[in-house]
Protein backbone atom coordinates (compact mmCIF):
# COMPACT_ATOMS: atom_id res chain seq x y z
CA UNK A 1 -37.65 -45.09 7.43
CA UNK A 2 -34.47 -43.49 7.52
CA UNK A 3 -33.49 -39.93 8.12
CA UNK A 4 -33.36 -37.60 5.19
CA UNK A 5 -30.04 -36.43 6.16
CA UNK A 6 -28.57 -38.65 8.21
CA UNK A 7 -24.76 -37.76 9.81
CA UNK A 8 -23.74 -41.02 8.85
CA UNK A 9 -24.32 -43.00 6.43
CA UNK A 10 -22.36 -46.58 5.10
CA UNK A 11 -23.22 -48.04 2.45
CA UNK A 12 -22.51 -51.02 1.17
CA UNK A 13 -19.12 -51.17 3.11
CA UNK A 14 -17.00 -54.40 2.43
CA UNK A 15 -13.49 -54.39 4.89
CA UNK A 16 -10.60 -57.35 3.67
CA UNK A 17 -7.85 -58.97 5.40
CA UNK A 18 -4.76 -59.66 3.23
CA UNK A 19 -3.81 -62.91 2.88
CA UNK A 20 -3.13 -65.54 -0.48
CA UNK A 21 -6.72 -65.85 -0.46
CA UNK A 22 -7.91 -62.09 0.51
CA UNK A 23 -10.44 -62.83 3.00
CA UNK A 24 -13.01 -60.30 3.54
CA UNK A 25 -13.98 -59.76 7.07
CA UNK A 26 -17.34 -57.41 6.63
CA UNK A 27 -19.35 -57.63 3.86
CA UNK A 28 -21.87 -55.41 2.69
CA UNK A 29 -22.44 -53.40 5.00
CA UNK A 30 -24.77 -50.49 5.07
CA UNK A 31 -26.21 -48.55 8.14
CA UNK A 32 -27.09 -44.68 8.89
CA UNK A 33 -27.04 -42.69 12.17
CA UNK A 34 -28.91 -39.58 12.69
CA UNK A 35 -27.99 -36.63 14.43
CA UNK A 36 -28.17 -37.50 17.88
CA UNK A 37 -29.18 -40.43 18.02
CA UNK A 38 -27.70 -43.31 19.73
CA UNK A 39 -27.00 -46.45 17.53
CA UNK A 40 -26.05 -49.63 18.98
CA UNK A 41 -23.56 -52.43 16.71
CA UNK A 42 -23.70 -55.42 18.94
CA UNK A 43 -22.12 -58.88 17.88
CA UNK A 44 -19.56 -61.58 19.22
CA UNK A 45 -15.64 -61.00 19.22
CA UNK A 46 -14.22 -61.01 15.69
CA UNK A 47 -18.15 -60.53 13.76
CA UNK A 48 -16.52 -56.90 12.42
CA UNK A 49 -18.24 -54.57 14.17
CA UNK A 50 -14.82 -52.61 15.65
CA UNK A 51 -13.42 -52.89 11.54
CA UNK A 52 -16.65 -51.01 10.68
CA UNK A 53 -15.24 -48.71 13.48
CA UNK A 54 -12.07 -47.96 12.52
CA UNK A 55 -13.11 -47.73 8.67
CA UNK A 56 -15.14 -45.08 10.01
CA UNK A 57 -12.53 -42.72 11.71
CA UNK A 58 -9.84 -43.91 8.94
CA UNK A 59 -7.50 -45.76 11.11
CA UNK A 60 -7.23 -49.28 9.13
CA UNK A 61 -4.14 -50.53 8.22
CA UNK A 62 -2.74 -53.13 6.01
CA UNK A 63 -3.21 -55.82 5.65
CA UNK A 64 -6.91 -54.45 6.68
CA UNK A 65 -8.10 -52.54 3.77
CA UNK A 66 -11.93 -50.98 2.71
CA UNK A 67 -12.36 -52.89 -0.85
CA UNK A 68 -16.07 -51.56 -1.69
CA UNK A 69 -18.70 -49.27 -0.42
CA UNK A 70 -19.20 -45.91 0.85
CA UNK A 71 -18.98 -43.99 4.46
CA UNK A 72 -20.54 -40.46 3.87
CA UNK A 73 -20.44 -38.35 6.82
CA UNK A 74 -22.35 -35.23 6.27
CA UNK A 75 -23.02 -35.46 2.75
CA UNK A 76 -19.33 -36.62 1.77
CA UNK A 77 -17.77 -39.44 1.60
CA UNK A 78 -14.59 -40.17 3.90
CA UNK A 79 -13.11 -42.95 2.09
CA UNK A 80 -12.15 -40.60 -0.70
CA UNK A 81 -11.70 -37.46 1.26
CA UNK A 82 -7.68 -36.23 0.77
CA UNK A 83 -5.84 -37.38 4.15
CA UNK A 84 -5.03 -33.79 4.98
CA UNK A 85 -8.72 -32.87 5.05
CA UNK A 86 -9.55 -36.66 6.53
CA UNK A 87 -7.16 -35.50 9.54
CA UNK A 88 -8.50 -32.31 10.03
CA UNK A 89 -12.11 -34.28 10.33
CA UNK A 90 -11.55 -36.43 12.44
CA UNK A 91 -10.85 -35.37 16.08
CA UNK A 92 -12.94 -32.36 15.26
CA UNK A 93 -15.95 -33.89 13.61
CA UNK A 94 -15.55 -37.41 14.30
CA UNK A 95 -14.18 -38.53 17.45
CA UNK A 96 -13.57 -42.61 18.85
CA UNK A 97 -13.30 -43.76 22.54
CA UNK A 98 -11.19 -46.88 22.60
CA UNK A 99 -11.22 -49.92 24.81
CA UNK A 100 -7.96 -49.84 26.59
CA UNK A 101 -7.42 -46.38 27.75
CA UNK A 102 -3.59 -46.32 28.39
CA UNK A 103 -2.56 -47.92 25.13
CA UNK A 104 -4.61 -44.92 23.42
CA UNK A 105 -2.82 -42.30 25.90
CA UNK A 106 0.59 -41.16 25.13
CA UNK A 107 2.80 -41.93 28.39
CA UNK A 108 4.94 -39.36 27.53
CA UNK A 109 2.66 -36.81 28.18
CA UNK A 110 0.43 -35.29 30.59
CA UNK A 111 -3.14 -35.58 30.39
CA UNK A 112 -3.33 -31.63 30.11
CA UNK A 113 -1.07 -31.54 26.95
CA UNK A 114 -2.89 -34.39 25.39
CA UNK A 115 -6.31 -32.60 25.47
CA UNK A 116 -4.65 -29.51 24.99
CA UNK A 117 -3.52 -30.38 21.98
CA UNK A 118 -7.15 -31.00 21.08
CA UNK A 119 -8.00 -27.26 20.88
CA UNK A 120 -4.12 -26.36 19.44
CA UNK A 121 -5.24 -28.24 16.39
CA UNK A 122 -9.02 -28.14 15.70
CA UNK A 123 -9.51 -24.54 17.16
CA UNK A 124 -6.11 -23.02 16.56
CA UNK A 125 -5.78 -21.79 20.08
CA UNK A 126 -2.65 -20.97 22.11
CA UNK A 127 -1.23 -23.11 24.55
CA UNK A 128 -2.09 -20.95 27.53
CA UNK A 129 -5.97 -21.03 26.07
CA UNK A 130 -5.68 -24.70 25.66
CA UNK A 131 -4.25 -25.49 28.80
CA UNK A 132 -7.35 -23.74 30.61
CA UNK A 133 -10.05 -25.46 28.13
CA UNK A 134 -8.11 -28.29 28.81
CA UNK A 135 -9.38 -28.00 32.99
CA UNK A 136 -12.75 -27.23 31.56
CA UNK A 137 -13.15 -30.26 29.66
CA UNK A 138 -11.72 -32.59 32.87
CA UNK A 139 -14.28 -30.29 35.07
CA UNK A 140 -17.07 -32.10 32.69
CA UNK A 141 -16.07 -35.47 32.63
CA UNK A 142 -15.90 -34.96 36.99
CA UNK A 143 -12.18 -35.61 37.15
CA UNK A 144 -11.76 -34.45 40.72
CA UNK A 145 -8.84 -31.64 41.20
CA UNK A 146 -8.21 -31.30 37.66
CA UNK A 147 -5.84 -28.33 37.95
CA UNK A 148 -4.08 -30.73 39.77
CA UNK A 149 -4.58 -33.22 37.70
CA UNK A 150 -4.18 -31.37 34.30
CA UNK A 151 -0.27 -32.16 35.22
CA UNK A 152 -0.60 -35.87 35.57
CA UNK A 153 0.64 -38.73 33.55
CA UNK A 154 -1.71 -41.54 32.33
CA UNK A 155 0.39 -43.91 34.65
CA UNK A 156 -0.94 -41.35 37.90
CA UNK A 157 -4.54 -42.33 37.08
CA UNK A 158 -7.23 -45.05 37.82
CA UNK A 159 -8.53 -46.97 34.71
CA UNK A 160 -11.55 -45.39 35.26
CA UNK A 161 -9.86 -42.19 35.92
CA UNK A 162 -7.74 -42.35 32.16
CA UNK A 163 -11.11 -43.70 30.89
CA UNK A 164 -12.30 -39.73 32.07
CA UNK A 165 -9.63 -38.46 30.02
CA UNK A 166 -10.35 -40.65 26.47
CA UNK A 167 -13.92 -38.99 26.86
CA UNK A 168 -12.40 -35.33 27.84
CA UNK A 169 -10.03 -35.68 24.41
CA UNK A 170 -12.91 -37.28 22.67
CA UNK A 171 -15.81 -34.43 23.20
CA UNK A 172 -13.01 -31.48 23.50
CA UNK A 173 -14.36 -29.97 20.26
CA UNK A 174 -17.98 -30.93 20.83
CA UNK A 175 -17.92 -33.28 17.86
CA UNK A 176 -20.64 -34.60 15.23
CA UNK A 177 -20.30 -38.07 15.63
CA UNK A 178 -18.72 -40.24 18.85
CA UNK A 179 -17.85 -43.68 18.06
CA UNK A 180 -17.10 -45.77 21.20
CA UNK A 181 -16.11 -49.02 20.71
CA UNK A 182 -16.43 -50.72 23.71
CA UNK A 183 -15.32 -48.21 26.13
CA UNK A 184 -15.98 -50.40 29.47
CA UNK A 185 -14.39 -53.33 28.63
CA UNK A 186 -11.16 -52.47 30.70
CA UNK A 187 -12.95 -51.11 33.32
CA UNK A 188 -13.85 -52.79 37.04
CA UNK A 189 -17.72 -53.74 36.42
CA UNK A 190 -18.79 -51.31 39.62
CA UNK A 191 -17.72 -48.21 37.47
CA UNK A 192 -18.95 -49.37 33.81
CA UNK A 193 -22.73 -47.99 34.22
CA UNK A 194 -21.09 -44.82 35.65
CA UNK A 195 -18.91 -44.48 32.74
CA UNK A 196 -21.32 -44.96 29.96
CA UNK A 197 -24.12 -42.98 30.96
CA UNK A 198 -21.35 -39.80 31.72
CA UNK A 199 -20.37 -40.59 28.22
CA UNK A 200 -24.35 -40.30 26.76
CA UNK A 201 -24.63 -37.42 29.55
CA UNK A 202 -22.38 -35.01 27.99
CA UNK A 203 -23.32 -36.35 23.91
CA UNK A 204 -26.85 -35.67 24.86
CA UNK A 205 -26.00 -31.93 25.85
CA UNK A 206 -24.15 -31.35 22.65
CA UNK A 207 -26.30 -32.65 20.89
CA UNK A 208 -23.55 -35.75 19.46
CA UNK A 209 -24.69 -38.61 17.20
CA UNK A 210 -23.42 -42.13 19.26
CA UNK A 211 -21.93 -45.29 17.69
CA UNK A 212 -22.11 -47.88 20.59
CA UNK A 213 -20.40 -50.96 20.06
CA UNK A 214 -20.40 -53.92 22.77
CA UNK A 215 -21.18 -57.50 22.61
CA UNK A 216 -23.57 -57.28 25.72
CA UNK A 217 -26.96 -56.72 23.39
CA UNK A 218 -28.89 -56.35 26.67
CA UNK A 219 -27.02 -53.75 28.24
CA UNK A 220 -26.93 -51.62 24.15
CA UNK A 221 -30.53 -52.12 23.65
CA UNK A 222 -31.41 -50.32 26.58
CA UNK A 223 -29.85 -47.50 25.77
CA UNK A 224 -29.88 -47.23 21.92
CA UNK A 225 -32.89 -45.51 20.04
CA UNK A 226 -31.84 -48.07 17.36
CA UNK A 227 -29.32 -51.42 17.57
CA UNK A 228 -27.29 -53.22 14.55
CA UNK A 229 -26.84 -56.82 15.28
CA UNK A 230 -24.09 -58.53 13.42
CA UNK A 231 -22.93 -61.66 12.79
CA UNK A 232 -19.58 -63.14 10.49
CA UNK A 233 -19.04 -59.71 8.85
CA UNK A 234 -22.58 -58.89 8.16
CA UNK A 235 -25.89 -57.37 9.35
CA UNK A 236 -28.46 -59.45 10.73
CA UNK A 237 -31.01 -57.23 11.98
CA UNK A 238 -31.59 -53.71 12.67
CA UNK A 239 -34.20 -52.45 14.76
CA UNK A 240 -35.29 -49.82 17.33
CA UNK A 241 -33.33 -51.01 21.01
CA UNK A 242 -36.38 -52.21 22.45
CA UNK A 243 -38.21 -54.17 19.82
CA UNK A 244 -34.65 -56.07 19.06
CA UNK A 245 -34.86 -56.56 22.21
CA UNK A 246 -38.45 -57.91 23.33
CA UNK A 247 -39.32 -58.72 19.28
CA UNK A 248 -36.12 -59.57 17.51
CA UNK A 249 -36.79 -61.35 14.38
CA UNK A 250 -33.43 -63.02 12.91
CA UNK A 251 -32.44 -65.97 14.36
CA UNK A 252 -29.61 -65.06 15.85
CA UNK A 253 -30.55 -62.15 17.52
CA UNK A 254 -33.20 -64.26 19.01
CA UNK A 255 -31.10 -66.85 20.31
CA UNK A 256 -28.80 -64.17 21.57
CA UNK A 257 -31.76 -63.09 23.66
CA UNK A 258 -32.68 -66.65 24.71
CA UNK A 259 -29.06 -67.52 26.13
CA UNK A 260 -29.42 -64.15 28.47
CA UNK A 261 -30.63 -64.81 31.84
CA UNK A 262 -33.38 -63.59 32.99
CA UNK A 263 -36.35 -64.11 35.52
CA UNK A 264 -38.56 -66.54 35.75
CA UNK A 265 -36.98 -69.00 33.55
CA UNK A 266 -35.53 -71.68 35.61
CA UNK A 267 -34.71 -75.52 35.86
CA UNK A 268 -36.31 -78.03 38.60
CA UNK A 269 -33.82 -77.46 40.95
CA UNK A 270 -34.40 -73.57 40.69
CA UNK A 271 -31.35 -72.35 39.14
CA UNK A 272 -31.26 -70.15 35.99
CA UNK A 273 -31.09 -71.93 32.83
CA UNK A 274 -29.28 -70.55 30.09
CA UNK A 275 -30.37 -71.43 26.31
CA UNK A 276 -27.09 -72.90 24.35
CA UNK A 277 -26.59 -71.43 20.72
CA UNK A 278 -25.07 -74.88 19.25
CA UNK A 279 -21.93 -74.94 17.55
CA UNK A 280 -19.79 -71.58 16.34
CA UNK A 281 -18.93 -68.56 14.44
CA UNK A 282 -17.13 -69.56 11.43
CA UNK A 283 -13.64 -68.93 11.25
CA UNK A 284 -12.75 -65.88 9.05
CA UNK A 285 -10.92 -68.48 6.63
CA UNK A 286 -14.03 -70.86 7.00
CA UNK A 287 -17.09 -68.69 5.77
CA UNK A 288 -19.28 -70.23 3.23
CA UNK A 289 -21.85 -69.56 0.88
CA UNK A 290 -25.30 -68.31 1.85
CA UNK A 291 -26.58 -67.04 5.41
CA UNK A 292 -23.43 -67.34 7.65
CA UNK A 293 -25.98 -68.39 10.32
CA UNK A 294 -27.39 -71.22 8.74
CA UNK A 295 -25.22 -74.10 10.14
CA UNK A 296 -26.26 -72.68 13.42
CA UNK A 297 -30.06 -72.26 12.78
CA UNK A 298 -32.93 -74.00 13.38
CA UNK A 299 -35.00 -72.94 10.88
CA UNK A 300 -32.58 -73.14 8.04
CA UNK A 301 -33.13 -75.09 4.60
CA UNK A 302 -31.34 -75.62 1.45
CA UNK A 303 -32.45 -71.66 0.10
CA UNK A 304 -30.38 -70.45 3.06
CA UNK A 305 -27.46 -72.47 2.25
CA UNK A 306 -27.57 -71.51 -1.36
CA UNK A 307 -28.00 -67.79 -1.23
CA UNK A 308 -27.46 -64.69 1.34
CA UNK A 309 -30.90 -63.39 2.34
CA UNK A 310 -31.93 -60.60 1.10
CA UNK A 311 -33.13 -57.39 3.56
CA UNK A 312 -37.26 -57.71 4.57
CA UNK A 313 -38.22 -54.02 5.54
CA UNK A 314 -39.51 -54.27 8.99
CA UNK A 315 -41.70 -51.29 10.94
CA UNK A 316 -40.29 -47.94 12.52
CA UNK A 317 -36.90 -48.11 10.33
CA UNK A 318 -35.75 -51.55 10.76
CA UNK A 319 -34.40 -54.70 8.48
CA UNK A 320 -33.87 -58.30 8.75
CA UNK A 321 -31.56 -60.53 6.78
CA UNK A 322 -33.48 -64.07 6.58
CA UNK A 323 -35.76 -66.12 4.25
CA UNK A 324 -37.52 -67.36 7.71
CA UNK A 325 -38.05 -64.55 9.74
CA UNK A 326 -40.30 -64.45 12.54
C-alpha cells in the first residue's frame, strides 16, 4: 500500500520520440516514492528508465516530449508548473546526479563557483557566504583539501573525485528528492561501492527521498526499500528490494535473476553457468501489441499477445504486469 503522501508521485506518465510515426518510448507509467525512501528503476539500456528521469527534473527536449500523465511532487504537479517556478524547484527541491561527471561540470569554472552558485540561487546568499558553504559541502562528500580544492577545475580532478563534486552540487541545499541516474557508470569499479553508499550516507542524514537507476538489479535491490523493474517503456514489476530479488514474479525480472551468477549453480566442468534470456528488446520502432515481453517468454499465449496485462496487486506495496504470474 502506498504512502498517503508520497514526495513523488507519476502517474500514468507516457514520454514520445518525434519522428513520422511518433514513437512513444515509456508508456504508462506510474510509480510513487516516499519521503526517504530509497526506490530502485532497474532495466536494460534504452527500456526508459533515464526518460522517466529527466521528465522528472524537466530536462527533456525535443524531439523527446511528455504526451500524457502526471509527475506530482509534493502535492503539485511539475509538468504544468510555470518554468520560472519549475527552475526555482529544481536544484533546490529536486536535485539529479548524472552519469558522466565532466560533461555535467562546466570547464569553465571552478568547482567552488559551481557549488557556490548553488546557495547564490536557492538561498540568496553572497558570494563570500557561498564560497565558505561551498568548503562545507566538499568537507561532506570527503574531498580531501577542499580549500584547496574549492579553486580547482573539473579537468584537476579524478573521476571519482568530480563524481564528489556532482553529489556536493546535488545535496548543497539538502533537497527533497535525489534522482541519480546511474552515477557509477563512469567510474573505475574499485571506487563504485564507495561512491554510492557516500551518496545514501549523506541522503540518509537529511532525511532525502532516492531515485536509483542502474541496470545491475542485484547491486539496486540490495539497497532499495522498494525496486521498479522495467522493460520496453513500461513497468514490469514493483516490489520491496529483497522480495524482487529472492521472489520476483514477472517473467522478466525472473529471468533477469536467473542470468546473474551466483553460487552453487554450476556446469560439469565446474564453471558458472549463466541462464540466456533468448532473443531481444524490441527496437523502439519495432514494439507491438500486447506484453512487450511476450516474444521473449516462456509462459506466454495468445492473451499476452493480444492485450497489455493489466497490474495484479501483490503484498507489502507491490505490482506485477502479467496474465501468468508466478
Amino acid at each position: 500500500m502506498s504512502a498517503p503522501n508520497p514526495i513523488l508521485a507519476v502517474e500514468h506518465l507516457s514520454i514520445a520520440v518525434d519522428t513520422a510515426g511518433g514513437l512513444l518510448a515509456v508508456e504508462d507509467v506510474s510509480f510513487d516514492i516516499r519521503a526517504g525512501e530509497v526506490f530502485g528503476m532497474v532495466g536494460e539500456s534504452g527500456c526508459g528508465k533515464s526518460l522517466c528521469a529527466l521528465a522528472i527534473a524537466g530536462l527533456l527536449r525535443p524531439p523527446v516530449h511528455v504526451t500524457g500523465g502526471a509527475v506530482r511532487f509534493d502535492g503539485q504537479d511539475i509538468l504544468r508548473m510555470p518554468s520560472r517556478q519549475f527552475r526555482h524547484l529544481r536544484g533546490g527541491k529536486i536535485a539529479m546526479i548524472f552519469q558522466e561527471p565532466m560533461t555535467a561540470l562546466n570547464p569553465l569554472m571552478t568547482i567552488g563557483d559551481q557549488i557556490g552558485e548553488m546557495f547564490v540561487l536557492h538561498e540568496g546568499l553572497g558570494k563570500a557566504e557561498a564560497r565558505r558553504k561551498a568548503i562545507g559541502a566538499l568537507e561532506r562528500v570527503q574531498v580531501p583539501s577542499p580549500k584547496r580544492r574549492i579553486s580547482d577545475y573539473p579537468h584537476q580532478l579524478s573521476g571519482g573525485m568530480r563524481q564528489r563534486v556532482m553529489i556536493a552540487i546535488a545535496l548543497a541545499c539538502r533537497p527533497s528528492l535525489l534522482i541519480a541516474d546511474e552515477p557509477t557508470t563512469a567510474l573505475d569499479v574499485t571506487i563504485q561501492a564507495e561512491i554510492t553508499e557516500l551518496i545514501l550516507e549523506l541522503c540518509r542524514a537529511q532525511g532525502t527521498a532516492v531515485l536509483m537507476i542502474s541496470h545491475d538489479l542485484g547491486h539496486v535491490a540490495e539497497i532499495s526499500n522498494r525496486v521498479a523493474v522495467m522493460y520496453a517503456g513500461r513497468i514490469a514489476e514493483v516490489q520491496t528490494g529483497q522480495a524482487v530479488f529472492q521472489s520476483p514474479r514477472h517473467p522478466y525480472t525472473s529471468a533477469l535473476v536467473a542470468s546473474m551468477p551466483q553460487p552453487g549453480r554450476r556446469l560439469a566442468e565446474g564453471r558458472h553457468s549463466l541462464v540466456e534470456i533468448r532473443g531481444v528488446v524490441p527496437p523502439l520502432g519495432q514494439r507491438r501489441e500486447g506484453c512487450q515481453f511476450a516474444p521473449r517468454c516462456p509462459r506466454s499465449d495468445a492473451a499476452c499477445k493480444a492485450a497489455v496485462p493489466p497490474f495484479t496487486a501483490l503484498q507489502a506495496g507491490g505490482k506485477v504486469s502479467c496474465f501468468h504470474h508466478v
